[in-house]
Protein backbone atom coordinates (compact mmCIF):
# COMPACT_ATOMS: atom_id res chain seq x y z
CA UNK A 1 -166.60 24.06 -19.46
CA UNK A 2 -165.45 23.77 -16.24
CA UNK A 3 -163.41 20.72 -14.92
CA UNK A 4 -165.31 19.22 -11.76
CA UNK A 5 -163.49 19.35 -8.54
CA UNK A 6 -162.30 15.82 -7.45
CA UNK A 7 -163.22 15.19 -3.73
CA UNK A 8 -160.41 14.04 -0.83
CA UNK A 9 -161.66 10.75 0.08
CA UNK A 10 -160.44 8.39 2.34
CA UNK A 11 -159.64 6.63 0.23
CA UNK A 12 -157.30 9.35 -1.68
CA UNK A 13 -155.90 10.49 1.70
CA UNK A 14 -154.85 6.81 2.36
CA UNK A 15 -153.18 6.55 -1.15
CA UNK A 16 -151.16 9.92 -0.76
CA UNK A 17 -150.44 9.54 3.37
CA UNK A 18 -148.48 6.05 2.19
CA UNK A 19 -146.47 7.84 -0.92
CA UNK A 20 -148.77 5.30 -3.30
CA UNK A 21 -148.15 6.16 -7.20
CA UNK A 22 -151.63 6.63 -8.75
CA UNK A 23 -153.38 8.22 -11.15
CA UNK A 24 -157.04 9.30 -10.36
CA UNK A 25 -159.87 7.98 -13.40
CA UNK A 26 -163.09 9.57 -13.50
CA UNK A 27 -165.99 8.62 -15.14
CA UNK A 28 -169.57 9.20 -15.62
CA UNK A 29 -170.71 6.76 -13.06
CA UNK A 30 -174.42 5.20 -14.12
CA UNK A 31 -176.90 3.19 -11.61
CA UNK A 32 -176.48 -0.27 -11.37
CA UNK A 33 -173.57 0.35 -14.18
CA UNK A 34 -170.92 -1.77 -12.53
CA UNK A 35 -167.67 -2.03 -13.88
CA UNK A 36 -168.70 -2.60 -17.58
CA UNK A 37 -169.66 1.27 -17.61
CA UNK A 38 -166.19 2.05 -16.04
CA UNK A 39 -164.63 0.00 -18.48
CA UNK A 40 -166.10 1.30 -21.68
CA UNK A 41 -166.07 4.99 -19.90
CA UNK A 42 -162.08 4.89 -19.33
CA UNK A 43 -161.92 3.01 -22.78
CA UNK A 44 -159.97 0.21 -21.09
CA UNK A 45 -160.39 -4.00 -20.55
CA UNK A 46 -163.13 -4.83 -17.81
CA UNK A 47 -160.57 -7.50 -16.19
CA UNK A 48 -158.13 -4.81 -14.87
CA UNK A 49 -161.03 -3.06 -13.13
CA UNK A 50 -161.44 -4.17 -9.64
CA UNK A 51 -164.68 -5.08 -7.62
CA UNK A 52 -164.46 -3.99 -3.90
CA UNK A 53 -167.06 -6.28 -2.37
CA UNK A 54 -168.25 -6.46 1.37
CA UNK A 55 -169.43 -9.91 2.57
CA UNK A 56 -169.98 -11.00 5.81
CA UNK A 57 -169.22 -14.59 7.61
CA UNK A 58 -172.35 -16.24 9.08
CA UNK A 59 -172.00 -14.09 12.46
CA UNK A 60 -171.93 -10.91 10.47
CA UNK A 61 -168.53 -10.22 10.92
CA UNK A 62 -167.70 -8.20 7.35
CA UNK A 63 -164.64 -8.53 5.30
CA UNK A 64 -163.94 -7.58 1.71
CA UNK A 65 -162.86 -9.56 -1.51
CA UNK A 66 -161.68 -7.61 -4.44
CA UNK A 67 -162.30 -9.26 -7.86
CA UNK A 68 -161.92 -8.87 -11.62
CA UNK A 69 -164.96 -6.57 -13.07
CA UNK A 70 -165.76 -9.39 -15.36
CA UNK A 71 -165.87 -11.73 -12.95
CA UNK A 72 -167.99 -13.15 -10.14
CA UNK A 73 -167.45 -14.27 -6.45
CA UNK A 74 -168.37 -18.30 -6.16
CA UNK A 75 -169.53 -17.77 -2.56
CA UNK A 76 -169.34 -21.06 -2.23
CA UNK A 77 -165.68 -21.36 -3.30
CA UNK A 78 -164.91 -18.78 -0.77
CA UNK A 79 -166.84 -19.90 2.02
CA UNK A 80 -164.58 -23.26 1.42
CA UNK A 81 -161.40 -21.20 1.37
CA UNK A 82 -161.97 -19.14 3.89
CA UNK A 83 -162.97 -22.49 5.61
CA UNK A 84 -166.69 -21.89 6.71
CA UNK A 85 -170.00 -22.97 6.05
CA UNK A 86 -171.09 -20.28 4.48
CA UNK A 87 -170.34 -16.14 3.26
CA UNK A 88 -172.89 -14.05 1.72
CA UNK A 89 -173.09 -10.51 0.47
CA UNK A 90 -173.63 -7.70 2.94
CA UNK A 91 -177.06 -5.61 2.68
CA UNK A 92 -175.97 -2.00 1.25
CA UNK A 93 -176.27 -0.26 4.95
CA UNK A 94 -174.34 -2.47 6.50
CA UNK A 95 -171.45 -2.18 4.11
CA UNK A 96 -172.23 1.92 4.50
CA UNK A 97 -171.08 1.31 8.01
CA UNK A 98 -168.43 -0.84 7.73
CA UNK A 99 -166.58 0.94 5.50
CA UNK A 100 -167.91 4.51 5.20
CA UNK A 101 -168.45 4.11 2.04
CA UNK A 102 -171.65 3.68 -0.31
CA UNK A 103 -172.58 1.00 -2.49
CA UNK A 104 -170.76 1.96 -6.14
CA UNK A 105 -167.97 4.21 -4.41
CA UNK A 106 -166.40 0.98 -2.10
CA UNK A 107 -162.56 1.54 -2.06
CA UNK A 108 -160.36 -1.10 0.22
CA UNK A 109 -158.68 2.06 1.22
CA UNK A 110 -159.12 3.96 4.12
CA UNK A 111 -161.99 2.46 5.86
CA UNK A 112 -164.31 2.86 8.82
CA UNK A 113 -162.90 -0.14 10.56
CA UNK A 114 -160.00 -2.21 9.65
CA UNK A 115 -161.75 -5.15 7.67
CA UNK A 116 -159.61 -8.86 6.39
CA UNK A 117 -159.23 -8.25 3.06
CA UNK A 118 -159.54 -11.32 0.67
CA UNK A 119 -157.84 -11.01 -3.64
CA UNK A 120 -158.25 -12.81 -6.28
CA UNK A 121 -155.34 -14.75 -6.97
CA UNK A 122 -154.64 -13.68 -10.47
CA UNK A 123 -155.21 -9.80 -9.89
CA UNK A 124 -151.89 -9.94 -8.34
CA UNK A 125 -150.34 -10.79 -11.80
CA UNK A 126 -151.72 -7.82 -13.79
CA UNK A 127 -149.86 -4.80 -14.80
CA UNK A 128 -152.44 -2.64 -13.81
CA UNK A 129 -155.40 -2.01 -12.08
CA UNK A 130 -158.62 0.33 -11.99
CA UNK A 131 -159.64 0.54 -8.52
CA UNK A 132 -162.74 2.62 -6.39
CA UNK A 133 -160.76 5.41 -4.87
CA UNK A 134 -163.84 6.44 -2.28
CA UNK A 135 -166.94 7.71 -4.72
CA UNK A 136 -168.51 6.60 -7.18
CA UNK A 137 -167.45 7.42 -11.03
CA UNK A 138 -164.12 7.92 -9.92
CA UNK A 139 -161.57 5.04 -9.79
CA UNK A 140 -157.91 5.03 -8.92
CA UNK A 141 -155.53 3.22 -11.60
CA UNK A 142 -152.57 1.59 -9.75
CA UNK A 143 -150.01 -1.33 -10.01
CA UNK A 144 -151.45 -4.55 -7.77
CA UNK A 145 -148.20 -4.78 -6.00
CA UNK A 146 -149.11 -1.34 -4.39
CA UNK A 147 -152.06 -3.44 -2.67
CA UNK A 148 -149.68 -5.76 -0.62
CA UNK A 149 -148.05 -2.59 0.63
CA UNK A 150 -151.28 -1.10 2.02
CA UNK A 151 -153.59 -3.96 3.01
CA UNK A 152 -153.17 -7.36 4.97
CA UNK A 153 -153.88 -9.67 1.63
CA UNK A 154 -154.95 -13.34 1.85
CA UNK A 155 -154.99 -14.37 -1.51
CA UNK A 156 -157.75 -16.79 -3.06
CA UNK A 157 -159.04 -18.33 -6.37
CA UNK A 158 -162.56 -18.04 -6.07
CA UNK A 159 -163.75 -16.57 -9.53
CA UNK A 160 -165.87 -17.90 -11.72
C-alpha cells in the first residue's frame, strides 16, 4: 500500500523556514472528531494535543487561543483576562479567512494575517505537544518552548 503524500502547508513551510524541530503525526481525521480521535489515533494523552481556536472580540477583530484537547475555553474567563466584556467563537468562514485555514486543519502557524495569539498557561510546562500543522488529520508534535520562538504569546489561565 502506498504511503499518502503529506501536503506543504503553511503551516509546514513556517515550521521548516524558522529551523523548528518537529515531527509530522498523521491520522485518520473523523468529522466532528476533535482531539479525542487524534489522541486515541496517535495512541497518545489528549492533554498534550493542542486546540487552535479562533475567537473574535466584540468588534470582530479575531485572535486565537490554543488549549489542552481535553479542555475547554471559559469565554468568560478570557473575556476577563483579556479585559473585555465579552469574546465568542468565530463562525467557521470567518476563521477560513482569517487564517486560511479550515475548521479541523487550524494551525497558529503561518497564517493569512498576523492574529494575537492567546496560551494556556500550563501548555507551556509540558514536554510535548501535538499541534495542527495546516490540514486536518495531520498534526505536528513539537516542544512548547518552540511556540515562544515563533508566535507573540500572551499567556492565560482560562481552562476549565
Amino acid at each position: 500500500m502506498a504511503k499518502e503524500k503529506i501536503p506543504m502547508t503553511p503551516a509546514i513551510r513556517t515550521l521548516k523556514e524558522r529551523g523548528v524541530d518537529f515531527l509530522l503525526c498523521p491520522y485518520k481525521y473523523r468529522e466532528k472528531g476533535g482531539t479525542a480521535v487524534a489522541a486515541k489515533e496517535l495512541n497518545v494523552d489528549e492533554h498534550l494535543v493542542i486546540k487552535t481556536l479562533v475567537m473574535e472580540w466584540e468588534n470582530g477583530d479575531a485572535f486565537l487561543i490554543l488549549m489542552h484537547g481535553d479542555r475547554e475555553v471559559s469565554a468568560k474567563a478570557l473575556a476577563r483576562a483579556l479585559g473585555t466584556k465579552t469574546v465568542r467563537p468565530c463562525d467557521p468562514q470567518k476563521a477560513n479567512r482569517h487564517t486560511g485555514y479550515v475548521v479541523g486543519g487550524i494551525s497558529p502557524f503561518g497564517t493569512r494575517t498576523a492574529l494575537n495569539v492567546y496560551v494556556e498557561e500550563s501548555i507551556m510546562n509540558l514536554p510535548q505537544i501535538y499541534i495542527n500543522a495546516g490540514k486536518r488529520g495531520l498534526l505536528a508534535k513539537i516542544r512548547p518552548q518552540e511556540l515562544e520562538g515563533m508566535l507573540t504569546l500572551t499567556r492565560v489561565k482560562v481552562a476549565r
